[in-house]
Protein backbone atom coordinates (compact mmCIF):
# COMPACT_ATOMS: atom_id res chain seq x y z
CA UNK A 1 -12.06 33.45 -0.20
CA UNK A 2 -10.64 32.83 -3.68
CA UNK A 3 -8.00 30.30 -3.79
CA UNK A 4 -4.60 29.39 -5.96
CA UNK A 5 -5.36 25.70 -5.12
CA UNK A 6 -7.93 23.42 -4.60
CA UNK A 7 -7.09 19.91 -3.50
CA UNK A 8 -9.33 16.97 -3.40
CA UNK A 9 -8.35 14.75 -0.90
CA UNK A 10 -5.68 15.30 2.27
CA UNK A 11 -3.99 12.06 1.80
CA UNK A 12 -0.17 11.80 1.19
CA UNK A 13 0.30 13.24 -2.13
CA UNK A 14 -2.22 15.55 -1.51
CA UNK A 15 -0.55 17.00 2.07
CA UNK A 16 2.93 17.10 -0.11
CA UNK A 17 1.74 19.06 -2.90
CA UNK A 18 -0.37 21.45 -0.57
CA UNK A 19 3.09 21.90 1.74
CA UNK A 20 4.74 22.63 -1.00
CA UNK A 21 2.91 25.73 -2.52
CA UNK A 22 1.89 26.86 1.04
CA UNK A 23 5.88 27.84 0.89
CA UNK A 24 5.98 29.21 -1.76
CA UNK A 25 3.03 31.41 -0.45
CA UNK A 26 0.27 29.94 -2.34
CA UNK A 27 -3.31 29.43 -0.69
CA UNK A 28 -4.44 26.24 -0.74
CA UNK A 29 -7.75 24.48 0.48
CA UNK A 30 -7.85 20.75 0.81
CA UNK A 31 -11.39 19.10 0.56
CA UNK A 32 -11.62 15.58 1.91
CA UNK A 33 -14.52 13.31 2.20
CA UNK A 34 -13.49 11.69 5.39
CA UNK A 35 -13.87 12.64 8.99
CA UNK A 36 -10.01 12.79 9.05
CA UNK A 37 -6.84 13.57 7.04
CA UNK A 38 -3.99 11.63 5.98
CA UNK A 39 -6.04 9.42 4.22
CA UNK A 40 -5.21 5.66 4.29
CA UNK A 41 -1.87 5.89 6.59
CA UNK A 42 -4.23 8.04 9.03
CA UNK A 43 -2.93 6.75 12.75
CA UNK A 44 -5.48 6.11 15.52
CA UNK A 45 -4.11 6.29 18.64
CA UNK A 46 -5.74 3.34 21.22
CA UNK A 47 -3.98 2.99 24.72
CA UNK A 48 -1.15 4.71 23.27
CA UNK A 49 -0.66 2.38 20.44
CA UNK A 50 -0.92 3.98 17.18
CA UNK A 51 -2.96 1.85 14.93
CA UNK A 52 -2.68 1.86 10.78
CA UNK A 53 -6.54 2.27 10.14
CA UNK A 54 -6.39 1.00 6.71
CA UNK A 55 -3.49 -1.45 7.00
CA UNK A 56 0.39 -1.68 7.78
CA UNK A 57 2.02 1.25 6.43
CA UNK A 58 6.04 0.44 6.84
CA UNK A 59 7.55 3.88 4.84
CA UNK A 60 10.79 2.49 2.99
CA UNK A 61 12.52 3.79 -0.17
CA UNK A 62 16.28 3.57 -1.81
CA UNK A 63 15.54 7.10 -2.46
CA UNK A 64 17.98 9.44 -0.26
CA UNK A 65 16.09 13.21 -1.26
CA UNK A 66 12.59 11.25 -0.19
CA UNK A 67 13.82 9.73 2.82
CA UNK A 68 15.14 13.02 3.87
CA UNK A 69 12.28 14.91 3.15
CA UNK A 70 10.01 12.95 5.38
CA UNK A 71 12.11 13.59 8.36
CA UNK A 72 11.96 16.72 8.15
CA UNK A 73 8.09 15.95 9.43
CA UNK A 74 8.85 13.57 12.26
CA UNK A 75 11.91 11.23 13.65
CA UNK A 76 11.56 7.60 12.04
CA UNK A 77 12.76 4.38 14.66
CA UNK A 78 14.61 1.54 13.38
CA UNK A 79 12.02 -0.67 12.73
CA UNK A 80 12.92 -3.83 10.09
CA UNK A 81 9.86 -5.65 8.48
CA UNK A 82 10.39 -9.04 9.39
CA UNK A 83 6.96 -10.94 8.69
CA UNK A 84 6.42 -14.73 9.56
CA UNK A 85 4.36 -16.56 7.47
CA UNK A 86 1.61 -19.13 9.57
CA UNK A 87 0.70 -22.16 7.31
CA UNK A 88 -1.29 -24.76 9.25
CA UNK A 89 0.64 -25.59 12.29
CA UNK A 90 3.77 -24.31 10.51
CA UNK A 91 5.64 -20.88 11.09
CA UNK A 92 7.92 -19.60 7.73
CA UNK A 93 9.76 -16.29 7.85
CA UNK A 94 9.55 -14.20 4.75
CA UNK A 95 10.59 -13.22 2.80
CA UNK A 96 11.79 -16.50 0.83
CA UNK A 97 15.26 -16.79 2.26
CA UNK A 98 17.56 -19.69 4.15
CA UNK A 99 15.44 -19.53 7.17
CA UNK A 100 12.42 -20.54 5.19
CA UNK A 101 14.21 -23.10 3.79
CA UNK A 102 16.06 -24.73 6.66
CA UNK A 103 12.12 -24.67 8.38
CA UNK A 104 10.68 -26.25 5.01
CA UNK A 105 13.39 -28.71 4.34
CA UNK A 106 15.73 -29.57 7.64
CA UNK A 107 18.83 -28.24 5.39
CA UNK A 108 21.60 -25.72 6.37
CA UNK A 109 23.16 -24.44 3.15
CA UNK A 110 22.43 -22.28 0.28
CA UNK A 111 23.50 -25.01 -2.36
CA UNK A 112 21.08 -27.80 -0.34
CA UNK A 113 18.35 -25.18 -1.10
CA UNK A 114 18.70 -24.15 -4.50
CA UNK A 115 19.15 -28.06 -5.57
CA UNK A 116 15.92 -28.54 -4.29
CA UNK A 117 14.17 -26.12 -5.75
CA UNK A 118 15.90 -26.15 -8.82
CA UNK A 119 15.15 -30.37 -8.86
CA UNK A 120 11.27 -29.24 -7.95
CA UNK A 121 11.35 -26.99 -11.16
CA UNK A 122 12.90 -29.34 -13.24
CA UNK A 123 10.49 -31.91 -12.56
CA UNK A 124 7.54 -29.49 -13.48
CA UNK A 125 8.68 -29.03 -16.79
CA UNK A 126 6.56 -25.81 -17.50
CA UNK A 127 7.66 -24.44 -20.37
CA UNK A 128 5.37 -21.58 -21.19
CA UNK A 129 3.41 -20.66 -18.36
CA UNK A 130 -0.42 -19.68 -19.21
CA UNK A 131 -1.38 -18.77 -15.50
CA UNK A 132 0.17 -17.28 -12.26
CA UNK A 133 0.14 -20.71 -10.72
CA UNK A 134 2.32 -21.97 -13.26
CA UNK A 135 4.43 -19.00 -13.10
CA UNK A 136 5.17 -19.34 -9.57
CA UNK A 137 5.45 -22.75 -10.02
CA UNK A 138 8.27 -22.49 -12.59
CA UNK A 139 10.08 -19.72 -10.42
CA UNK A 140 10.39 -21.36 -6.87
CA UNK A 141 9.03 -24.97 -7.09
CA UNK A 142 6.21 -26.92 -5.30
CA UNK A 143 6.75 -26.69 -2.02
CA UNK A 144 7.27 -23.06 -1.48
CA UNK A 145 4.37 -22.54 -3.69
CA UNK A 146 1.84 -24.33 -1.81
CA UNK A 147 2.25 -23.60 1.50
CA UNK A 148 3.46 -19.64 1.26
CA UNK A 149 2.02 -18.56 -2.23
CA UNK A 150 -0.86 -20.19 -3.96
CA UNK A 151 -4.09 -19.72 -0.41
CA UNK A 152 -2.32 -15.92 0.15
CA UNK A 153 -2.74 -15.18 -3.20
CA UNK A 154 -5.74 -16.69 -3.92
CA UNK A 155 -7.03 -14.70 -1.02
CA UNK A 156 -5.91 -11.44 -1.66
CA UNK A 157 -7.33 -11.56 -5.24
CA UNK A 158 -10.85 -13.61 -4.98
CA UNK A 159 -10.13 -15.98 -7.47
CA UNK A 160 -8.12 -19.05 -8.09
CA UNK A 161 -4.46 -19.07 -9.24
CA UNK A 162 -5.20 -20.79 -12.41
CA UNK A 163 -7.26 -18.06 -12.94
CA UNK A 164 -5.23 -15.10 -12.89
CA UNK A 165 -2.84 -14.06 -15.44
CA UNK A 166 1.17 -15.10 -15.03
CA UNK A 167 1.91 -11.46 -15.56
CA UNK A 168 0.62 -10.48 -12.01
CA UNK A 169 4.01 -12.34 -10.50
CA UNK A 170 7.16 -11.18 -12.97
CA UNK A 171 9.87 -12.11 -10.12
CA UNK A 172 9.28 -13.96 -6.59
CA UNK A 173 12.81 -12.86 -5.37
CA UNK A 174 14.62 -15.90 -3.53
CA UNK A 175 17.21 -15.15 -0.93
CA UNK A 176 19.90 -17.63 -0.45
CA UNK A 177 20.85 -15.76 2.97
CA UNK A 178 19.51 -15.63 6.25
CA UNK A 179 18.11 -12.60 6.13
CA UNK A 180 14.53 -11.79 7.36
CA UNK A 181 14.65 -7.93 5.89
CA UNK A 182 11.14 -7.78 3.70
CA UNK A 183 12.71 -4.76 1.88
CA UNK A 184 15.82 -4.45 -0.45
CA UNK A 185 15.60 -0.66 0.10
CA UNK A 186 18.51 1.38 2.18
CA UNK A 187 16.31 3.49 4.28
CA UNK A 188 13.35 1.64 6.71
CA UNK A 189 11.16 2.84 9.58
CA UNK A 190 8.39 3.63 11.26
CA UNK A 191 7.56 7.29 12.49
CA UNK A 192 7.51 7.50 15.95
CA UNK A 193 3.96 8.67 16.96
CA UNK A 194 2.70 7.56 14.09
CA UNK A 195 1.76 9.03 10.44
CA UNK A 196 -0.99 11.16 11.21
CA UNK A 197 1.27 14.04 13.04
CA UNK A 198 2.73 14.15 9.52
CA UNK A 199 0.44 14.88 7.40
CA UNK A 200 -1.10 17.85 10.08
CA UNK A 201 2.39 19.29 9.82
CA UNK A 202 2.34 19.47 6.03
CA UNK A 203 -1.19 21.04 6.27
CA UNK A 204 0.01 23.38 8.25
CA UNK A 205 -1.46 26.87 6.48
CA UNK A 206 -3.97 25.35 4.80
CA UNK A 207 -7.42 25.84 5.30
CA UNK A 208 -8.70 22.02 5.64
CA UNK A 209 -12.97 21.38 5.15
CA UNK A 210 -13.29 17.43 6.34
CA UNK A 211 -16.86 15.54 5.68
CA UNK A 212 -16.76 17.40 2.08
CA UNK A 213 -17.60 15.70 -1.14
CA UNK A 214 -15.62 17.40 -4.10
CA UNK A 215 -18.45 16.70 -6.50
CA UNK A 216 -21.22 18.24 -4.35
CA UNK A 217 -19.03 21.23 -3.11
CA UNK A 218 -17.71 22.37 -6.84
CA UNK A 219 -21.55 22.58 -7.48
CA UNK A 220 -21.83 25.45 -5.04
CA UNK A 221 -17.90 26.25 -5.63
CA UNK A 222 -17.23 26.12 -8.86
CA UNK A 223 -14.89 29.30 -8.66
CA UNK A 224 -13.08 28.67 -5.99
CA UNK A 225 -9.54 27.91 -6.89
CA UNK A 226 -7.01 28.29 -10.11
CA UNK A 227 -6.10 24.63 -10.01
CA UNK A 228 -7.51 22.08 -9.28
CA UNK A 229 -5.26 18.89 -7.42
CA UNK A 230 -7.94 15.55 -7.96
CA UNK A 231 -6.31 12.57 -5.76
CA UNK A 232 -9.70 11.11 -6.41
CA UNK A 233 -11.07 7.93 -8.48
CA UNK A 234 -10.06 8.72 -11.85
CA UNK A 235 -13.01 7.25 -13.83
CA UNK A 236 -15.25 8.81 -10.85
CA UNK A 237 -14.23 12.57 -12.67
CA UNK A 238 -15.29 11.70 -15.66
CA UNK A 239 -18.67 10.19 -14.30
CA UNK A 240 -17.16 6.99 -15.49
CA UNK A 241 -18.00 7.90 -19.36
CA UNK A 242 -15.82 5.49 -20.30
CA UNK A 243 -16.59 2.26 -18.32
CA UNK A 244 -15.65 1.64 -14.20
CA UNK A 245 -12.12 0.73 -13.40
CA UNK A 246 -11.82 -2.32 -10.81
CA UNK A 247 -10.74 -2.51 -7.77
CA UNK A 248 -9.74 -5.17 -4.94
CA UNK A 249 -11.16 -3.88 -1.48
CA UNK A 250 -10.03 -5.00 2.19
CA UNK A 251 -12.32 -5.23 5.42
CA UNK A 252 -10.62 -4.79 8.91
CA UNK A 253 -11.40 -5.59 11.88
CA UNK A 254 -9.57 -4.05 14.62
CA UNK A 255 -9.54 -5.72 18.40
CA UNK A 256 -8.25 -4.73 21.89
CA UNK A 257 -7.17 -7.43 23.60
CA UNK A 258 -5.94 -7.25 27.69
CA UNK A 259 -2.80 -9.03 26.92
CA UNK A 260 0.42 -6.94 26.20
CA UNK A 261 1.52 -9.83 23.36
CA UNK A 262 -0.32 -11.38 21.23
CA UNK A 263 1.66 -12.75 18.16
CA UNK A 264 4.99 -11.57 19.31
CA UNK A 265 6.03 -9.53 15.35
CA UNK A 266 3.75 -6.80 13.62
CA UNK A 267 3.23 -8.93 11.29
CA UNK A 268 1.92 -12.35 10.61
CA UNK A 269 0.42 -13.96 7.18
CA UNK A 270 -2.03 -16.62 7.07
CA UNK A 271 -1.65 -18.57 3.69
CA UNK A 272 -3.81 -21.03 3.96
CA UNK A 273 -6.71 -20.17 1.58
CA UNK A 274 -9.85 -21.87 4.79
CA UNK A 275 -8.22 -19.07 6.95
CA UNK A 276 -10.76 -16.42 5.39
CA UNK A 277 -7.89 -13.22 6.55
CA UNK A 278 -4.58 -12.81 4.92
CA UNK A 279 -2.88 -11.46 7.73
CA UNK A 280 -3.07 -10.07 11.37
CA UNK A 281 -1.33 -6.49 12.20
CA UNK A 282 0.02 -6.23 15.59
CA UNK A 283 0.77 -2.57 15.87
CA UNK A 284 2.12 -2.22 18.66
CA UNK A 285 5.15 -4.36 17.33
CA UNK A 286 5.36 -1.25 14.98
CA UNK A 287 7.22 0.95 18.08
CA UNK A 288 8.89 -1.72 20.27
CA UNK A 289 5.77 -0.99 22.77
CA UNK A 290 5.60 -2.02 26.13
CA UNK A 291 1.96 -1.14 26.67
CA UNK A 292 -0.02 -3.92 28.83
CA UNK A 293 -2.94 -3.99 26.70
CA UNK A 294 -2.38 -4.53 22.66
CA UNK A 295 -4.51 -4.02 19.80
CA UNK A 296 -4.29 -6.62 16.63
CA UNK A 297 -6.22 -6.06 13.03
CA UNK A 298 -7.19 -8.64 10.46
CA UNK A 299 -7.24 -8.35 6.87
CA UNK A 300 -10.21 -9.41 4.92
CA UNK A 301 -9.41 -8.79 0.93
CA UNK A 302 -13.17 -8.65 -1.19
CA UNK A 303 -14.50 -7.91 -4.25
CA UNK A 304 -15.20 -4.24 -4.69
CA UNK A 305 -18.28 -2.59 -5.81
CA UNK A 306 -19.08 0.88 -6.79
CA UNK A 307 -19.44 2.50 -3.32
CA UNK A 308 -16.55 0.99 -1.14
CA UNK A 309 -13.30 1.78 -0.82
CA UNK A 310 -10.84 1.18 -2.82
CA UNK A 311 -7.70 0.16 -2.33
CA UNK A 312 -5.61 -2.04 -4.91
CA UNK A 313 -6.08 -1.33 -8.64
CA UNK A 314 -6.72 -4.57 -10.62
CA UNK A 315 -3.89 -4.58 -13.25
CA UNK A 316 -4.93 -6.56 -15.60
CA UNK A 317 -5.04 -5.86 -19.45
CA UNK A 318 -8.91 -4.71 -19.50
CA UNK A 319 -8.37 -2.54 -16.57
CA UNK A 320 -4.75 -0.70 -18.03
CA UNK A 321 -6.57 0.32 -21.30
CA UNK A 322 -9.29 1.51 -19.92
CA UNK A 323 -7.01 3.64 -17.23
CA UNK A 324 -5.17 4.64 -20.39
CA UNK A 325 -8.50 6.29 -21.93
CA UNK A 326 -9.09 8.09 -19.00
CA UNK A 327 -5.69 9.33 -18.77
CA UNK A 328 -5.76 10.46 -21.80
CA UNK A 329 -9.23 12.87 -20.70
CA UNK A 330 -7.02 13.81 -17.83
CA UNK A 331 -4.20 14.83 -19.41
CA UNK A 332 -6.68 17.26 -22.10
CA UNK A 333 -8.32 18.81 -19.03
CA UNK A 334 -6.66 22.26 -18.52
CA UNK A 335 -6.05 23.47 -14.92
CA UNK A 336 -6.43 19.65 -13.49
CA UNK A 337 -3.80 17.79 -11.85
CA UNK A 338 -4.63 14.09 -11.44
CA UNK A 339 -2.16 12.61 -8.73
CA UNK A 340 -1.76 9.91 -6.08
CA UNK A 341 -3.18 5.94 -5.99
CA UNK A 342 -6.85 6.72 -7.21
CA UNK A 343 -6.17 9.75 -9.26
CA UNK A 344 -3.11 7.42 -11.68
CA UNK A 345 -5.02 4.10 -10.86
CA UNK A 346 -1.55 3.01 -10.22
CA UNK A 347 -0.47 0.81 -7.21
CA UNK A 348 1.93 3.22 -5.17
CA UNK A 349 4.57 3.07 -2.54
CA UNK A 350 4.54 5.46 0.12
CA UNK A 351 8.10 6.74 -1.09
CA UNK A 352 6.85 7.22 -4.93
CA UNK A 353 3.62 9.07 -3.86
CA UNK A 354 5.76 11.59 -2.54
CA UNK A 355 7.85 11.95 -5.52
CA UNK A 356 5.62 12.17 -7.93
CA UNK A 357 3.85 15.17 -5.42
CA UNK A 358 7.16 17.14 -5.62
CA UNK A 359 7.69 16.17 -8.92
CA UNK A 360 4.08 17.91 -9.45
CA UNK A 361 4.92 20.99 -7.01
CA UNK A 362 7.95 21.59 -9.03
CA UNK A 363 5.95 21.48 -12.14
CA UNK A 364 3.70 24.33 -10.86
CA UNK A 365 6.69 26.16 -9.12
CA UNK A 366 8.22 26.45 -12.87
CA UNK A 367 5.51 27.64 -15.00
């Protein structure tokens, strides 16, 4: 069998672009290394609650032609992401807004809150911030910092906040409303079923080969297809020539417990920096589910190593010049299209990995 496409890896941009051609009567074969598809919003399903394998996946976008696109594949519920922030004994809604600050402070009104921060700031007196603690120091003030930004971060990114560049946070948006709402974006949900179901519809006259290593089966396969689609680790196609790109990497550990609540929201972050997870995923939350039994994940961030997974590209300076070397060997390679998280090294939404695959589809449907 002689294909138009090959595609390395039957995550979401992957799925997208493969859908795509399949109507327009291409042949496509999708190669993925895993034991399933959809790739990190793959959906296990555990006494009927559908559990995010690698991590909350809540789809949201401003954009109307994605949103609409996506139901086409299954019927989204009106699920808000509301998460509560636990800080010793303390709970905090996030994101920042008046409910935080009525907790943190005992105050009622927007102008009581943004005198205190604003007195917090002035006090500071950071001029030029060298570091992301001063940063997020100059933007909201002690209080918030400490207790909601400065253990989470610290967490998620294995080093101290003195440590990391101020770059990392630009804006930390504060919300002089109550308003729980993570996202600014018009359209919010959660597919009912879960995200797996998706990506087997878009996959749908495709010929799928799971358990495959790209690099091992273009050895025996080098023929195959016109085009290649890598959704792969960038620097991993070039045999990382050039240097290895970084990564931050999360462990989870998934429980079923016999009780049919355990946290009462989806969920909940732990910013303390002793409280070695930064947050615990109640999925059932996810669906409104009335199941008796639930099932709850934590979220272990680590250092990443050549040979785990990664998830969350470092963006630092080093790392984006590097990335922009190998992007420039991607973009010289003829019949390659690099796409998705791994294949950019760019930190993606859910919403922009599918535009950027139709944005590639419609590429390939014009030439």
């Amino acid at each position: 069998m002689h294909y138009d496409y090959l595609i390395v890896g039957a995550g979401l941009f992957g799925a997208v672009f493969a859908h795509e051609m399949t109507k327009e009567g291409k042949k496509c074969l999708v190669v993925e290394k895993r034991d399933h598809i959809a790739g990190n919003i793959y959906c296990e399903t555990v006494d009927d609650i559908h559990v995010h394998k690698y991590g909350a996946h809540i789809f949201h976008t401003s954009n109307k032609k994605v949103w609409d696109y996506i139901n086409t594949f299954a019927e989204f519920n009106n699920y808000i992401n509301s998460p509560v922030a636990s800080y010793k004994d303390e709970l905090y809604n996030l994101p920042f807004n008046m409910n935080t600050f009525s907790k943190m402070w005992g105050i009622k009104t927007p102008q009581e809150a943004k005198d205190i921060i604003a007195k917090q700031i002035k006090e500071l007196d950071i001029k030029e911030p060298q570091n992301l603690e001063e940063q997020a120091l100059s933007l909201v003030g002690q209080d918030v910092y400490q207790k909601l930004i400065k253990g989470y971060t610290e967490k998620q990114w294995g080093r101290d906040c003195k440590d990391l560049p101020s770059f990392i946070i630009k804006r930390l948006p504060l919300r002089f409303v109550y308003d729980n709402n993570y996202f600014n974006d018009r359209f919010q949900g959660i597919p009912i079923g879960g995200y797996t179901p998706i990506v087997e519809k878009m996959l749908e006259g495709c010929d799928v080969l799971l358990n495959t290593d790209y690099f091992e089966y273009r050895k025996t396969n080098p023929d195959i297809a016109d085009k290649v689609v890598y959704t792969g680790m960038l620097d991993k196609y070039f045999d990382y020539k050039l240097g290895v790109l970084e990564y931050r990497s999360v462990r989870f550990e998934h429980e079923r417990l016999d009780t049919d609540n355990y946290q009462g929201n989806a969920v909940v972050n732990y910013t303390e920096r002793e409280v070695p997870y930064t947050r615990i995923i109640e999925h059932k939350h996810f669906e409104f589910g009335t199941q008796p039994t639930t099932v709850i994940s934590k979220e272990y961030p680590s250092e990443w190593k050549l040979g785990d997974e990664p998830y969350y590209p470092v963006n630092d300076k080093k790392n984006e010049e590097l990335a922009n070397g190998y992007r420039e060997l991607a973009a010289k390679e003829e019949n390659v299209i690099f796409g998705g998280r791994l294949g950019e090294y760019r930190y993606y939404d859910m919403d922009k990995v599918i535009e950027a695959a139709l944005q590639a589809a419609a590429a390939q449907k014009a030439e």
